[in-house]
N, C-alpha and C. Protein backbone atom coordinates (compact mmCIF):
# COMPACT_ATOMS: atom_id res chain seq x y z
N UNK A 1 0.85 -1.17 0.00
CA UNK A 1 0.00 0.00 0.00
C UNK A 1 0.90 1.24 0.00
N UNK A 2 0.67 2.17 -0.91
CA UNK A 2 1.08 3.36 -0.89
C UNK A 2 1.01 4.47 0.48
N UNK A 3 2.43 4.85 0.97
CA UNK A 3 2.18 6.06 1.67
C UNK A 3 1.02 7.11 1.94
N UNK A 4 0.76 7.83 2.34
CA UNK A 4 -0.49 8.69 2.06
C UNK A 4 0.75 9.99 2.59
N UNK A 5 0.61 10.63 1.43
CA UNK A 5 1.32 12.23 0.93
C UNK A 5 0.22 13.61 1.59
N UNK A 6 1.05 14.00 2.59
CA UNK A 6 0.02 15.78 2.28
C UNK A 6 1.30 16.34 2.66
N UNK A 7 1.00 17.75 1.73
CA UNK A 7 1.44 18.77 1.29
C UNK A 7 1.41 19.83 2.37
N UNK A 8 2.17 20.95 2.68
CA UNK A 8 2.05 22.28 3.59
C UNK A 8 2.21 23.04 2.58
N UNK A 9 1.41 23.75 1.97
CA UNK A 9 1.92 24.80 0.57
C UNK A 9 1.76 26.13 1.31
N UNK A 10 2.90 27.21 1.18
CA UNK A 10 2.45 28.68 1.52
C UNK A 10 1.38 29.34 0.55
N UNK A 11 0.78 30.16 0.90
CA UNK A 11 -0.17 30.75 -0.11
C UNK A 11 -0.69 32.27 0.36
N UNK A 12 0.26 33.20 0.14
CA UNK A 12 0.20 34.41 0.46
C UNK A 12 -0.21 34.61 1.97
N UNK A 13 -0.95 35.14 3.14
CA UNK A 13 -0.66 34.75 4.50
C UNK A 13 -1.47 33.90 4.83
N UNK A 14 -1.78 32.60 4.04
CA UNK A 14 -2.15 31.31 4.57
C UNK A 14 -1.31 30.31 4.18
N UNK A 15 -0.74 29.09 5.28
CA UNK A 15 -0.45 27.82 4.96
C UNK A 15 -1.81 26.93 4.89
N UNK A 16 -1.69 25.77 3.47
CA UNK A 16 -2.48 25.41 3.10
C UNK A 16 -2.11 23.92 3.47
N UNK A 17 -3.23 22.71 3.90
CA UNK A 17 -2.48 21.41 3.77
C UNK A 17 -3.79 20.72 3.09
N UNK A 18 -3.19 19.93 2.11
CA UNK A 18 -3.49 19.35 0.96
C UNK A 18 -2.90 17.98 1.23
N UNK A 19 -4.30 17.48 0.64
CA UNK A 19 -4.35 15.52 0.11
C UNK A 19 -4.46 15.45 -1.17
N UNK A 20 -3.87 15.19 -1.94
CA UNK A 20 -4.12 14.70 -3.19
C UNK A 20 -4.40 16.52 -3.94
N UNK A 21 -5.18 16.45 -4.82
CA UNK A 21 -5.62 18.04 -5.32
C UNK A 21 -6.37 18.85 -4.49
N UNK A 22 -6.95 18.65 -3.70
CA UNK A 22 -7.55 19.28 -2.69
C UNK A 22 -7.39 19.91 -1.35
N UNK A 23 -7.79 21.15 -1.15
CA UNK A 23 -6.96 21.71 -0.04
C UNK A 23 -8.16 21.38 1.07
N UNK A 24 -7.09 20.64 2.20
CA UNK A 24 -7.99 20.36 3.74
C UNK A 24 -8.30 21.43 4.39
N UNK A 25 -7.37 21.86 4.84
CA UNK A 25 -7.74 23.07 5.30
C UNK A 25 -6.35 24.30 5.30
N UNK A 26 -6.82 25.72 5.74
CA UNK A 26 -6.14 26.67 5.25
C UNK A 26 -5.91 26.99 7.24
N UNK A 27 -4.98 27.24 7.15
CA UNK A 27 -3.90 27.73 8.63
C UNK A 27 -3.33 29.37 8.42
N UNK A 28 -3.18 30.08 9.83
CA UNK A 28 -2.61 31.21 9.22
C UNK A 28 -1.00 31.01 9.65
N UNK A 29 -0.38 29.86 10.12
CA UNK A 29 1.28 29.65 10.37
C UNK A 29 1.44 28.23 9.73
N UNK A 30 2.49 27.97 9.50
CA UNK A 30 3.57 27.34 8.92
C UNK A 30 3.16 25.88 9.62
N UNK A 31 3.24 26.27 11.80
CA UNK A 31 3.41 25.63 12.60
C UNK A 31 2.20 24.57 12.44
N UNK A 32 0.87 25.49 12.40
CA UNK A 32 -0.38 24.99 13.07
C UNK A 32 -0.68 24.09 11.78
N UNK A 33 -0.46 24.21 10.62
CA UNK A 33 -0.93 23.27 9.27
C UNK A 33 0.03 22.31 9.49
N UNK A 34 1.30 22.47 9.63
CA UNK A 34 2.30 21.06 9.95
C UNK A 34 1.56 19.97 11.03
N UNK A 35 1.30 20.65 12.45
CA UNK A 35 0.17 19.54 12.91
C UNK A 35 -0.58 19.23 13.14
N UNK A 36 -1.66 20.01 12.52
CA UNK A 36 -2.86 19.17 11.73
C UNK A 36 -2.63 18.26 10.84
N UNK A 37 -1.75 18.38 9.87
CA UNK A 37 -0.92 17.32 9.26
C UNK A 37 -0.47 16.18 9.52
N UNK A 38 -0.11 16.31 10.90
CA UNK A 38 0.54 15.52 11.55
C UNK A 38 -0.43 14.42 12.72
N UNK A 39 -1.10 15.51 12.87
CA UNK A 39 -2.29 14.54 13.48
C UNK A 39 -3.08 13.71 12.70
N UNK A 40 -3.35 14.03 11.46
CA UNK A 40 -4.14 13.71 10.73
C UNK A 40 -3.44 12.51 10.16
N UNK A 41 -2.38 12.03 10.01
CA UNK A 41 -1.34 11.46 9.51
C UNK A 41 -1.31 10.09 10.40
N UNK A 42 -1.19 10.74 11.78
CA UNK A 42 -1.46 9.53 13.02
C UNK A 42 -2.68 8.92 13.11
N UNK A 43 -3.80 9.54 12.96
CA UNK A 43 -5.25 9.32 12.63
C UNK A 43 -5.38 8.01 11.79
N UNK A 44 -4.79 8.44 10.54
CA UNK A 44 -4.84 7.60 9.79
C UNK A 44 -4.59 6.35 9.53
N UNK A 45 -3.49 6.07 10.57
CA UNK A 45 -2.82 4.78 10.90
C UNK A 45 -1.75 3.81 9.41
N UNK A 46 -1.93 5.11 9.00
CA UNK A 46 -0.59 4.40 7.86
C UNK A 46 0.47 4.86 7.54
N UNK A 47 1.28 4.87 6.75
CA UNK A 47 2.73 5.38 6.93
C UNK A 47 2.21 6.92 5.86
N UNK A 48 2.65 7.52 6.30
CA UNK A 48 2.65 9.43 5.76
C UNK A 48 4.14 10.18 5.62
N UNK A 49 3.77 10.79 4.31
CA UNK A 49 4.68 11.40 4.41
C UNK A 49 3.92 13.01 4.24
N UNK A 50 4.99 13.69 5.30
CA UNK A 50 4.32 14.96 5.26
C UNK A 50 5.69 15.85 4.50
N UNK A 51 4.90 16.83 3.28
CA UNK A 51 6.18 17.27 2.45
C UNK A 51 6.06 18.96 2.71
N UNK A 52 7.05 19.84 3.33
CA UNK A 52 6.99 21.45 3.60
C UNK A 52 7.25 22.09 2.31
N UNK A 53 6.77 23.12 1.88
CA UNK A 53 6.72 23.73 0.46
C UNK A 53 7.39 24.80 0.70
N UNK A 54 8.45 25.50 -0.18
CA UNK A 54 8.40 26.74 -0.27
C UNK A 54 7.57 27.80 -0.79
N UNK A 55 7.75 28.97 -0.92
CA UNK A 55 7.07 29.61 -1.70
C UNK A 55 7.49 29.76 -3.08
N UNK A 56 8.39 28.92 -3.89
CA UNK A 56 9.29 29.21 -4.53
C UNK A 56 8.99 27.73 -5.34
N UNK A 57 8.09 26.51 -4.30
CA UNK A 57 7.87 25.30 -4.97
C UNK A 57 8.37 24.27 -4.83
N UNK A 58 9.96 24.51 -3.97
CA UNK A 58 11.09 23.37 -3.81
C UNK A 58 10.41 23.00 -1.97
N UNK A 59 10.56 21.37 -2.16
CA UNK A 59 10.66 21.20 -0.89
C UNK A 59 11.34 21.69 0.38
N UNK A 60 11.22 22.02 1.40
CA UNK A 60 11.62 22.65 2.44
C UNK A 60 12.03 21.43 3.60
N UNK A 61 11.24 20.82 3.71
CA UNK A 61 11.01 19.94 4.87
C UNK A 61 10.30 18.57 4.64
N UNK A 62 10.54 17.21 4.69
CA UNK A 62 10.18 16.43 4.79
C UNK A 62 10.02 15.56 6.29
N UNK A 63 8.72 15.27 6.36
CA UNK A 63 8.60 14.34 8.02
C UNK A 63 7.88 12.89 7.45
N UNK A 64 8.03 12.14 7.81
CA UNK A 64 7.61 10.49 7.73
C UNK A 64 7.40 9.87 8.96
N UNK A 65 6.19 9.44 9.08
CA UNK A 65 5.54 8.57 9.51
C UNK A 65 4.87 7.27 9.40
N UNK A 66 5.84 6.71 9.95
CA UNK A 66 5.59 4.90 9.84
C UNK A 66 4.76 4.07 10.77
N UNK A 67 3.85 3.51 10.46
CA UNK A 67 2.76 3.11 11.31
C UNK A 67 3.68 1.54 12.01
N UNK A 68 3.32 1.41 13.08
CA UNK A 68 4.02 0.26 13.70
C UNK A 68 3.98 -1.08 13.17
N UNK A 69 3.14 -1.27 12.11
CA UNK A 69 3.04 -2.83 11.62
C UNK A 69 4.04 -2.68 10.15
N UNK A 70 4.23 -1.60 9.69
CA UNK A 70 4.99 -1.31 8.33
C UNK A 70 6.90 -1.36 9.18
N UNK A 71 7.30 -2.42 8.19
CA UNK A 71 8.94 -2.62 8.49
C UNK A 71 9.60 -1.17 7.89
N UNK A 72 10.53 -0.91 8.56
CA UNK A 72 11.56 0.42 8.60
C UNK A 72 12.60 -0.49 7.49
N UNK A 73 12.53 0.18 6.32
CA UNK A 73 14.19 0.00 5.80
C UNK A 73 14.99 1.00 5.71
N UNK A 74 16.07 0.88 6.38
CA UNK A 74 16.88 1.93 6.76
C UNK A 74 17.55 2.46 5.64
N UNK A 75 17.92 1.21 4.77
CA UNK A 75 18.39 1.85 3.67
C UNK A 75 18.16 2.36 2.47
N UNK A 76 16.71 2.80 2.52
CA UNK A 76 15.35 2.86 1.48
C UNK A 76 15.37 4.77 1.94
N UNK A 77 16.32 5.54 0.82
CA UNK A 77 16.72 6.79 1.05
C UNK A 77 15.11 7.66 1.10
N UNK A 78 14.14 6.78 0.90
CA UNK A 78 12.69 7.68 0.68
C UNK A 78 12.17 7.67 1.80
N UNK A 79 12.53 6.69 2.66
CA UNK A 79 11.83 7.07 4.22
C UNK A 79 12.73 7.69 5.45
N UNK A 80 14.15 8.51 4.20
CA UNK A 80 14.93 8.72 5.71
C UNK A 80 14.14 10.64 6.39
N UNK A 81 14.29 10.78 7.16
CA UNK A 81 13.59 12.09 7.63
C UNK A 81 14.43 13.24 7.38
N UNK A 82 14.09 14.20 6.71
CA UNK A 82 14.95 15.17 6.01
C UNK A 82 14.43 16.56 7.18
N UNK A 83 14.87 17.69 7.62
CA UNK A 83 14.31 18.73 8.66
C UNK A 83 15.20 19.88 8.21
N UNK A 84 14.48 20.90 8.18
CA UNK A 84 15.65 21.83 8.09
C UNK A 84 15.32 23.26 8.81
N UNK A 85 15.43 24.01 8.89
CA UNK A 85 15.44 25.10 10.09
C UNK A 85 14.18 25.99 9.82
N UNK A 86 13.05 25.63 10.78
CA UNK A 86 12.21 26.42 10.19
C UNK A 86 12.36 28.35 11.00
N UNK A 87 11.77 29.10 9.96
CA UNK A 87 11.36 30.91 10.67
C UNK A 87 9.90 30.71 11.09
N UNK A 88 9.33 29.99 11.06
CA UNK A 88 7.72 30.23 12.04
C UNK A 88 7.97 30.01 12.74
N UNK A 89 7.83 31.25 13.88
CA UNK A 89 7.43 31.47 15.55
C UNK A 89 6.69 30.06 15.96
């Protein structure tokens, strides 16, 4: 079974988080759409990947979430956790 992907897209002073083409819901920080994301992700009970957007389009931030019955391959460079310094307060 496929991952389940959502998106954090900036969008002038809203962060947006998106499933597939559709936007879930609209946040006014960076912070608060990452975990709704993130909850929503745990909710779900399957492995997620949550992807941070720039405004610019390039990924920012990647987080992964692996549900406890899905095996970890360590050396499978798509589930390693990528973070990088966020500016939201």
């Amino acid at each position: 079974m496929q991952p389940l992907v959502y998106d954090i897209v900036p969008d002038g002073n809203a962060w947006h988080f998106r499933h597939g083409s559709s936007v879930s819901m609209s946040y006014l920080s960076r912070s608060a759409a990452i975990r709704a994301a993130e909850a929503h992700a745990l909710q779900a009970g399957r492995t997620a990947h949550i992807r941070v957007f720039r405004v610019d389009g390039t990924i920012d931030e990647e987080r992964v979430f692996i549900r406890a019955s899905d095996q970890y391959d360590e050396t499978d460079p798509s589930l390693h956790l990528h973070r990088s310094p966020s500016n939201d307060p």
